[in-house]
Protein backbone atom coordinates (compact mmCIF):
# COMPACT_ATOMS: atom_id res chain seq x y z
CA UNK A 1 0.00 0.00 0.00
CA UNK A 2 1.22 3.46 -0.95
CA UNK A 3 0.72 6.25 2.00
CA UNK A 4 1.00 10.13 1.17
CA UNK A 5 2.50 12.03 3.73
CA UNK A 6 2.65 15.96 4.28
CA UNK A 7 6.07 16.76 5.31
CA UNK A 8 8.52 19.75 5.57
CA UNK A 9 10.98 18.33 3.88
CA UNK A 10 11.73 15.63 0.76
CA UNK A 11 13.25 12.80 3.18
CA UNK A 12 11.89 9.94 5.07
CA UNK A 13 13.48 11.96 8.23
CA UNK A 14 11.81 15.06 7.46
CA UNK A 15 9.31 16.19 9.76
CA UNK A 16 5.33 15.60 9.20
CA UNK A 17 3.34 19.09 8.16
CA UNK A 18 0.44 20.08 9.95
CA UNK A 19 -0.83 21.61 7.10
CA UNK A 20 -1.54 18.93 3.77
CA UNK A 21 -2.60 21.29 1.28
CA UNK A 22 0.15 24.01 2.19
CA UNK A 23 2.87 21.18 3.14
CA UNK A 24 6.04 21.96 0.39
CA UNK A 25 6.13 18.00 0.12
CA UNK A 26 4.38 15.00 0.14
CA UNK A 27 6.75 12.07 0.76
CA UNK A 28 4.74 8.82 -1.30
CA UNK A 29 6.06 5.64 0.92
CA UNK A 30 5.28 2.27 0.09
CA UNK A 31 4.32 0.26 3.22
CA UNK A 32 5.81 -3.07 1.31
CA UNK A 33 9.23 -2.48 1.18
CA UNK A 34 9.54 0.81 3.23
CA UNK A 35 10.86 2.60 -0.47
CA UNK A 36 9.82 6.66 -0.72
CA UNK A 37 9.81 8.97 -2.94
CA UNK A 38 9.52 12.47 -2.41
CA UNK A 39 6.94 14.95 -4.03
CA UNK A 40 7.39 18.96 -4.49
CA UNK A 41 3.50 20.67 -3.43
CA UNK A 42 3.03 22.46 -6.46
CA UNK A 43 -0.13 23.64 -4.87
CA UNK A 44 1.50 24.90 -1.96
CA UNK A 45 1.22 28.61 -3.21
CA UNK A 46 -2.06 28.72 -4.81
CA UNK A 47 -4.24 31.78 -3.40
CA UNK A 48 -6.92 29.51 -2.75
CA UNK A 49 -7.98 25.19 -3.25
CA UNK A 50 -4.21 24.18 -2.23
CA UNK A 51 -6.04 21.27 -0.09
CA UNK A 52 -8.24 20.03 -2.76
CA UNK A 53 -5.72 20.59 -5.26
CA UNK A 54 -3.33 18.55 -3.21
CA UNK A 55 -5.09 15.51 -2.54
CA UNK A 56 -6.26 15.57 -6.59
CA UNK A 57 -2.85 15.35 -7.44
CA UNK A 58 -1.91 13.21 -4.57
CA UNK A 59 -4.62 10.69 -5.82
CA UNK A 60 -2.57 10.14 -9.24
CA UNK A 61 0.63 9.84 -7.02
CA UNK A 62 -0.85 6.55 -5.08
């Protein structure tokens, strides 16, 4: 299974954001072998929608 987290930074040590739509990553992990890859937010800057933007484009990530 594939898990999207919000985080600060593009690392599996980076810490979690509090914020998903806003977070400036998304770190993609896959629960089977532990294997990441990180994700730049390109909705992190919109002026509005970053959350449902996010999780539309997290959607095609998973």
């Amino acid at each position: 299974m594939k898990i999207c987290v919000s985080a600060m930074g593009g690392s599996m040590e980076a810490k979690v954001s509090e914020r998903f739509g806003r977070a400036p990553y998304f770190v993609i992990v896959d629960s089977e072998n532990m294997g990441f890859t990180p994700v730049l937010n390109a909705a992190e800057n919109m002026q509005g929608g970053a959350g449902p933007e996010a999780v539309l484009r997290a959607r095609s990530w998973c």
